[in-house]
C-alpha atoms as a PDB file:
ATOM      1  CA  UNK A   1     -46.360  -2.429  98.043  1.00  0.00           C
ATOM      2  CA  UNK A   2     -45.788  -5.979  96.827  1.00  0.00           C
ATOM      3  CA  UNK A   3     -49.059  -7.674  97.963  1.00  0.00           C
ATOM      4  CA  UNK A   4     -49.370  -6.254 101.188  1.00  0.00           C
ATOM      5  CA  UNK A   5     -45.241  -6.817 101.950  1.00  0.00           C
ATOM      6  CA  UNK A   6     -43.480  -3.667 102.997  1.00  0.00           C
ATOM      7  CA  UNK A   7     -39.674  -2.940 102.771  1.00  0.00           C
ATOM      8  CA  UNK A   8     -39.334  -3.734 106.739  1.00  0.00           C
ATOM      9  CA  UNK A   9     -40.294  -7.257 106.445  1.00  0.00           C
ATOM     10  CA  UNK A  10     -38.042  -7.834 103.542  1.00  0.00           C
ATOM     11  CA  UNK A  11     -35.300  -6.352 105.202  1.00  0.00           C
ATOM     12  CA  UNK A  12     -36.385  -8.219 108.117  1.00  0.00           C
ATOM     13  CA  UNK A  13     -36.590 -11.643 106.054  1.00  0.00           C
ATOM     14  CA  UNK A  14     -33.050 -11.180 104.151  1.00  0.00           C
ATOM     15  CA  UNK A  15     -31.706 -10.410 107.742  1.00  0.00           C
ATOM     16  CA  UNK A  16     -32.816 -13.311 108.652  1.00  0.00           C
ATOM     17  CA  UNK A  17     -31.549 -15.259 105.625  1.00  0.00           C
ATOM     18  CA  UNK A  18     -27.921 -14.106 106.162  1.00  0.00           C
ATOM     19  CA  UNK A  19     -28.330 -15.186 109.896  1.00  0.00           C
ATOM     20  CA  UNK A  20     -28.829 -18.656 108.975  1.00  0.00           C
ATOM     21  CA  UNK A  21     -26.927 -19.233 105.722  1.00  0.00           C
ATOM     22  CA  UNK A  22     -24.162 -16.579 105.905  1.00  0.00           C
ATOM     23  CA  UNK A  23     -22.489 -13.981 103.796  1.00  0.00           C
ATOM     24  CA  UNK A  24     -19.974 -16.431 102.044  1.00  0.00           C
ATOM     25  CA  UNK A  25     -22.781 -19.159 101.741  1.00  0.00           C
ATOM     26  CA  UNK A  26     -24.542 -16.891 100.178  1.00  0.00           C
ATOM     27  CA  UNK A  27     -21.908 -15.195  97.551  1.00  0.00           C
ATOM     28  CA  UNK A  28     -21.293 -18.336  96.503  1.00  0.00           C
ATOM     29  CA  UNK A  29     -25.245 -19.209  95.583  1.00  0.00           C
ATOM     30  CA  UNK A  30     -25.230 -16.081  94.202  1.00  0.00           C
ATOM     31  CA  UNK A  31     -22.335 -16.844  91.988  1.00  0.00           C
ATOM     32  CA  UNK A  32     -23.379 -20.555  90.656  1.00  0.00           C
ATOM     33  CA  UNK A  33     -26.360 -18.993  90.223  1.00  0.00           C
ATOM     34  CA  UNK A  34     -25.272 -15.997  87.473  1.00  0.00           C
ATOM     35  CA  UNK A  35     -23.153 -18.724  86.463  1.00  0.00           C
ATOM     36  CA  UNK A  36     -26.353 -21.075  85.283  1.00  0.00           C
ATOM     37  CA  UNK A  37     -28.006 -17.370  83.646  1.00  0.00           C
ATOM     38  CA  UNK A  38     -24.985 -16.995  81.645  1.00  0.00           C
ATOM     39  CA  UNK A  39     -24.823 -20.338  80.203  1.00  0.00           C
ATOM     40  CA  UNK A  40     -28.383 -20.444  80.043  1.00  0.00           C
ATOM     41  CA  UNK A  41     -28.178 -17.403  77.825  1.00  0.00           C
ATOM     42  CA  UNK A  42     -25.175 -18.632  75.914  1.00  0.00           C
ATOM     43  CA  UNK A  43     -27.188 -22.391  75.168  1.00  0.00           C
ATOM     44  CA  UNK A  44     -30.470 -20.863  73.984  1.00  0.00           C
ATOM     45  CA  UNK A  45     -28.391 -17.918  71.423  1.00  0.00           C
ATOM     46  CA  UNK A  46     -26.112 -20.412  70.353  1.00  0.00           C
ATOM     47  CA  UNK A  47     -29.391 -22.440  69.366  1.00  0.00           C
ATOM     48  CA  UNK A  48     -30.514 -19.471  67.528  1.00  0.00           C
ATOM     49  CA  UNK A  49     -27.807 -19.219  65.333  1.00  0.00           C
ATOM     50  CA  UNK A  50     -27.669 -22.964  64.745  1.00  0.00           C
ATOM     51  CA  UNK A  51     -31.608 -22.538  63.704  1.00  0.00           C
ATOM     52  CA  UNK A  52     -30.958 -19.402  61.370  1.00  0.00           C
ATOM     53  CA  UNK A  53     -28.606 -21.802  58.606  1.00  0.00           C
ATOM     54  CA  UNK A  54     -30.591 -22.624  55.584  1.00  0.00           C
ATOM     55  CA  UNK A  55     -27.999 -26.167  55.668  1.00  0.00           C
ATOM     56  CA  UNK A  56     -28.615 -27.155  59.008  1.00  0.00           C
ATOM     57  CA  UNK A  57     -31.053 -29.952  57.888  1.00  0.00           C
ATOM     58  CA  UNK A  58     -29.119 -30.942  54.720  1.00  0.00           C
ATOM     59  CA  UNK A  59     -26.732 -33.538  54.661  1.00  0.00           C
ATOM     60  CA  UNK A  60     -22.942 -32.947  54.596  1.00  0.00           C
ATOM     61  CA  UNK A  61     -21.335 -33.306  51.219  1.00  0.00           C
ATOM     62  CA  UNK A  62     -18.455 -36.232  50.716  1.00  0.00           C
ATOM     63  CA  UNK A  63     -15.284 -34.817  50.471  1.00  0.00           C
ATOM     64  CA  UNK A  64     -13.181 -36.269  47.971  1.00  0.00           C
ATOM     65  CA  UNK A  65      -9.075 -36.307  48.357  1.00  0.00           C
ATOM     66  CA  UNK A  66      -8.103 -35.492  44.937  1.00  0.00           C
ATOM     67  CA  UNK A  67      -3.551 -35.347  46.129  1.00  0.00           C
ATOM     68  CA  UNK A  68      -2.619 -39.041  47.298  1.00  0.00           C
ATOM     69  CA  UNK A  69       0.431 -39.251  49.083  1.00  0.00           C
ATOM     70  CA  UNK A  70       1.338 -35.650  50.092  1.00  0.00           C
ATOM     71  CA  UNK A  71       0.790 -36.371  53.668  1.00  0.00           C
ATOM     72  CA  UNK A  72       2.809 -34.318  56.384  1.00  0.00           C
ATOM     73  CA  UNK A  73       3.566 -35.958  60.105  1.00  0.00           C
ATOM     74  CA  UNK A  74       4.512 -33.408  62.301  1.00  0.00           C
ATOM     75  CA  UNK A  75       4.336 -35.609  65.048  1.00  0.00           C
ATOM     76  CA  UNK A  76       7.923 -37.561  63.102  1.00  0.00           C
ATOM     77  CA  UNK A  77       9.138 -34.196  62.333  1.00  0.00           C
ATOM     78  CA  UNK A  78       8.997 -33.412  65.999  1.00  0.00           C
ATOM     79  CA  UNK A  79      10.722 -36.706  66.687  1.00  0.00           C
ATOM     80  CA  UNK A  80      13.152 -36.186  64.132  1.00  0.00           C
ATOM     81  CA  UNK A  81      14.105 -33.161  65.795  1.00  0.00           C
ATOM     82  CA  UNK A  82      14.348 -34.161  69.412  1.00  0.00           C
ATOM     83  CA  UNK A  83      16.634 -37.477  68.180  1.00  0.00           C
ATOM     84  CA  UNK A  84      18.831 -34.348  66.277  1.00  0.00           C
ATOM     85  CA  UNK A  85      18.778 -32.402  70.051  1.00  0.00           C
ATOM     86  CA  UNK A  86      19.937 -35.612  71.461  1.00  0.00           C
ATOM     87  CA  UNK A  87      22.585 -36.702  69.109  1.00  0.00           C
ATOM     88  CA  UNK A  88      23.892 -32.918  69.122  1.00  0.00           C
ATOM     89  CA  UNK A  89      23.740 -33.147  73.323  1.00  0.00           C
ATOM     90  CA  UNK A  90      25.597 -36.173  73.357  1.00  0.00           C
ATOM     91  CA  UNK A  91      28.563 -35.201  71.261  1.00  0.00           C
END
């Protein structure tokens, strides 16, 4: 079969395998590994799609802010509003 290994001796070596490192032991190598595969898989076709832009060895282009002062903090806004809660709570 495989190099002079038969399917009794496997099943003899795996039986042996789950002897020493257990079921769970195992599951759980079993898992990290498919784990690794996966992102493994998702690294190298990620790269490929990085590889297929015709811009991916140009430089960025400067981008220029034509609107000066129409900024928006939503981070006051959301103050604002919790100080309006509070004052509204209090009375």
């Amino acid at each position: 079969m495989l190099g002079g290994i038969s399917i009794w001796q496997l099943l003899i070596v795996l039986g042996i395998i789950i002897l020493v490192f257990g079921t769970k032991k195992l599951r759980n190598v079993g898992t990290d590994l498919g784990g690794a595969v996966k992102g493994f898989k998702k690294a190298v076709h990620e790269d490929e799609k990085d590889t297929d832009k015709p811009d991916a060895d140009q430089p960025q282009s400067k981008v220029s802010h034509d609107e000066a002062g129409n900024t928006y903090d939503v981070q006051a806004e959301e103050k604002a509003k919790q100080k309006a809660e509070n004052n509204d709570e209090r009375k």
